[in-house]
C-alpha atoms as a PDB file:
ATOM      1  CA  UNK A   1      77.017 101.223 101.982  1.00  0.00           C
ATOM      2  CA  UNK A   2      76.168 102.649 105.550  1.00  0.00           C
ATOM      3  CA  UNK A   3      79.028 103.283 107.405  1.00  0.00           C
ATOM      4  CA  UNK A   4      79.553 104.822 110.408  1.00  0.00           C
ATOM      5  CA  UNK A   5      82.704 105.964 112.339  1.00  0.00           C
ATOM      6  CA  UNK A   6      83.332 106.455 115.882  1.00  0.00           C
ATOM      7  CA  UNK A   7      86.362 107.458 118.075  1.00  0.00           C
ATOM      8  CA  UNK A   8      87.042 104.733 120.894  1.00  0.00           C
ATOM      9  CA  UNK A   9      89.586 106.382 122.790  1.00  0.00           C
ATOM     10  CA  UNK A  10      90.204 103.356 125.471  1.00  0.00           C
ATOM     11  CA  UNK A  11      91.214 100.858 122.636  1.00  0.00           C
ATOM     12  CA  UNK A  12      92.958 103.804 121.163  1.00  0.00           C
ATOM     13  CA  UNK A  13      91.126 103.590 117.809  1.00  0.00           C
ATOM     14  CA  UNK A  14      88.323 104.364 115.184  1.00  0.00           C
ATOM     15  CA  UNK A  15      86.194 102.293 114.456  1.00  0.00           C
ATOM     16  CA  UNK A  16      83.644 102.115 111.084  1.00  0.00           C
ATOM     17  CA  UNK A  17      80.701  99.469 110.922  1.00  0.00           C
ATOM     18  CA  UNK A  18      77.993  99.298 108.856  1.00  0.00           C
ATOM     19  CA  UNK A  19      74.225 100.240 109.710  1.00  0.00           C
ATOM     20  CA  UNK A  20      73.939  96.650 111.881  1.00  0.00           C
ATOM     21  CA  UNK A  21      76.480  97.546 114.358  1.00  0.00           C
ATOM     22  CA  UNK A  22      79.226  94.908 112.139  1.00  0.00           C
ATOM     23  CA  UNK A  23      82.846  96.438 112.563  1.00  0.00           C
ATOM     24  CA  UNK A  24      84.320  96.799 108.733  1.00  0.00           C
ATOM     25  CA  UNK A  25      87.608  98.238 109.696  1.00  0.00           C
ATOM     26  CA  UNK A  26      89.984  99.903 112.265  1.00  0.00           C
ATOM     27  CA  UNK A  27      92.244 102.546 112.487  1.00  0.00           C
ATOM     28  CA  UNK A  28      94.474 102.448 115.337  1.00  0.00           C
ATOM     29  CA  UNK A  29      96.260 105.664 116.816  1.00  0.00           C
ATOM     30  CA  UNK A  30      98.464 107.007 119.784  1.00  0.00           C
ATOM     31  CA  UNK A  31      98.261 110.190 121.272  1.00  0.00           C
ATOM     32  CA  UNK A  32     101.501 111.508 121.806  1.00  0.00           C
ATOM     33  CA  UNK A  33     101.871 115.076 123.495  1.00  0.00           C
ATOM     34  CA  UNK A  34      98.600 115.854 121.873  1.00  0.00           C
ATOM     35  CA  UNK A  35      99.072 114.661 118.195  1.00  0.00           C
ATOM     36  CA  UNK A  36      96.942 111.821 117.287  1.00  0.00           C
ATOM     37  CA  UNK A  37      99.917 109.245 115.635  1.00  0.00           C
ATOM     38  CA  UNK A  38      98.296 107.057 113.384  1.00  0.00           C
ATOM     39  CA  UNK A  39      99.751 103.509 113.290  1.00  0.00           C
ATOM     40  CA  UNK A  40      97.484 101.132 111.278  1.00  0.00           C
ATOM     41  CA  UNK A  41      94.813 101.046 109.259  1.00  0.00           C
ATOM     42  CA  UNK A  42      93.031  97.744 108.332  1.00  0.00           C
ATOM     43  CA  UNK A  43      89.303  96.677 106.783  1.00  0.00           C
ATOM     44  CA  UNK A  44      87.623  93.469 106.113  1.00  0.00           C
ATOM     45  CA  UNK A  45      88.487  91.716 103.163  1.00  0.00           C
ATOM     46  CA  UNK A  46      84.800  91.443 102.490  1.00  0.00           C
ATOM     47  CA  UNK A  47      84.474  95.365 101.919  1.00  0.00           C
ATOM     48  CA  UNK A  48      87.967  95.879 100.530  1.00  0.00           C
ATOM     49  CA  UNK A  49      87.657  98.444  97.751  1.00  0.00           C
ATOM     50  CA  UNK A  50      84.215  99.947  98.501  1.00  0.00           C
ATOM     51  CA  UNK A  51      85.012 102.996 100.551  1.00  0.00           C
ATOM     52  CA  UNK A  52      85.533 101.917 103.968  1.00  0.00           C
ATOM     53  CA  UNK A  53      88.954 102.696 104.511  1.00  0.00           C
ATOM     54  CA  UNK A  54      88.621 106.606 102.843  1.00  0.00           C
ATOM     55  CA  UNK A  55      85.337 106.726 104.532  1.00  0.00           C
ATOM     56  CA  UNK A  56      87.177 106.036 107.964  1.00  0.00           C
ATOM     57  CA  UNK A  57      90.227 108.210 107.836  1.00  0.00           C
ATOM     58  CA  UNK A  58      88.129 110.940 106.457  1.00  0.00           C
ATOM     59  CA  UNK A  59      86.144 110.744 109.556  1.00  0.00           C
ATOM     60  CA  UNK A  60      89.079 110.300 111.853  1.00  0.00           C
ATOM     61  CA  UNK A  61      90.921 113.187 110.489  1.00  0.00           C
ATOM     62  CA  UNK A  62      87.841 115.179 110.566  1.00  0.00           C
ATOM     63  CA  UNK A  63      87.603 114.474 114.350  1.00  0.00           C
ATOM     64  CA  UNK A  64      91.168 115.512 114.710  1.00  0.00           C
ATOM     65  CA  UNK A  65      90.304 118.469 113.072  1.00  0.00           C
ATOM     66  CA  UNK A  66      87.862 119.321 115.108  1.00  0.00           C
ATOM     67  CA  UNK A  67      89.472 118.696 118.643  1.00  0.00           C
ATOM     68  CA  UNK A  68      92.418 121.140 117.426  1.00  0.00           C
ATOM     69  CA  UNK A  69      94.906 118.574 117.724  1.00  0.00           C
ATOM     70  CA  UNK A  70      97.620 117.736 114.456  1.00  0.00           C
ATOM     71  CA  UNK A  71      98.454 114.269 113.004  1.00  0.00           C
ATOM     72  CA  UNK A  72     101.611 112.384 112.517  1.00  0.00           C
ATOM     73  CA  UNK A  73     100.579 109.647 109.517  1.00  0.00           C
ATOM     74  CA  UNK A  74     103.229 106.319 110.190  1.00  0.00           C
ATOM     75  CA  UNK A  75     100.543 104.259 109.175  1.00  0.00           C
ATOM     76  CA  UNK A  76     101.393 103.861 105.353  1.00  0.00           C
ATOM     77  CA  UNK A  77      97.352 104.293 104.147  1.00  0.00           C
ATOM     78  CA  UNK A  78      96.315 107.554 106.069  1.00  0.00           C
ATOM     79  CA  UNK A  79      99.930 108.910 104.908  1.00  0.00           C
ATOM     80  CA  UNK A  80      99.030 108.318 101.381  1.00  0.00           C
ATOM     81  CA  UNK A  81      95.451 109.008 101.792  1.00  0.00           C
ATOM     82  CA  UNK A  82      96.542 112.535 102.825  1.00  0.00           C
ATOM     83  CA  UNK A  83      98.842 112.894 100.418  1.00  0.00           C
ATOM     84  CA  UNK A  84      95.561 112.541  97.672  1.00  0.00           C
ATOM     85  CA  UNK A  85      93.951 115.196 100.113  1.00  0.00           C
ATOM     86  CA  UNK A  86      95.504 117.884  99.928  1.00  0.00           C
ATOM     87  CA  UNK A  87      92.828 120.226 102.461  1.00  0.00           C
ATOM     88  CA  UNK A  88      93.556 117.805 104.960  1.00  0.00           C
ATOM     89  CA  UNK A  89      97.822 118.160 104.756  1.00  0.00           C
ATOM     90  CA  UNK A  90      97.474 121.132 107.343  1.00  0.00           C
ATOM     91  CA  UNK A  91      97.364 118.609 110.274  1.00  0.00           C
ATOM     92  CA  UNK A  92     100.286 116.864 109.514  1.00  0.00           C
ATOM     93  CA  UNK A  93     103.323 117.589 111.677  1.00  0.00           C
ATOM     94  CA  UNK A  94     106.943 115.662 111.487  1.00  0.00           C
ATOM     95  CA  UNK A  95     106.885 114.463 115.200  1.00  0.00           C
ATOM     96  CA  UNK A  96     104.070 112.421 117.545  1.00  0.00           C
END
């Protein structure tokens, strides 16, 4: 599956559709004295368990990454996903 992932800072969240534009899941964020707070992540039944949801974080946390800012994980997916991910725990920090 085609999926691509893009930061859309005025709804405060990433989004990942597939290769016709449809939007597969969300995962919603607030940026709080420069960490990106992650507060929910949710996909479309229809694609549940094919990727979408790793395939989005992965992206978002890569974004982070890139734009030097850390992550606090309350949403209970990216938490765990990160906790599977161990090259990705040097973002965390304990406060947004």
């Amino acid at each position: 599956m085609d999926i691509h992932v893009t930061d859309v800072p005025d709804e405060s969240r990433y989004e990942a559709r597939d290769g016709d534009g449809t939007l597969l899941g969300i995962s919603v964020y607030d940026v709080v004295d420069g960490t990106v707070a992650f507060t929910h992540t949710e996909v479309d039944e229809a694609v549940e368990g094919k990727g979408v949801a790793s395939t989005l974080v992965r992206a978002a946390l890569d974004d982070v990454r890139g734009s030097g800012r850390r992550v606090a994980a309350l949403c209970p997916y990216v938490k765990s996903w990160i906790e599977r991910h161990p090259d990705y725990q040097d973002l965390l920090t304990t406060h947004p």
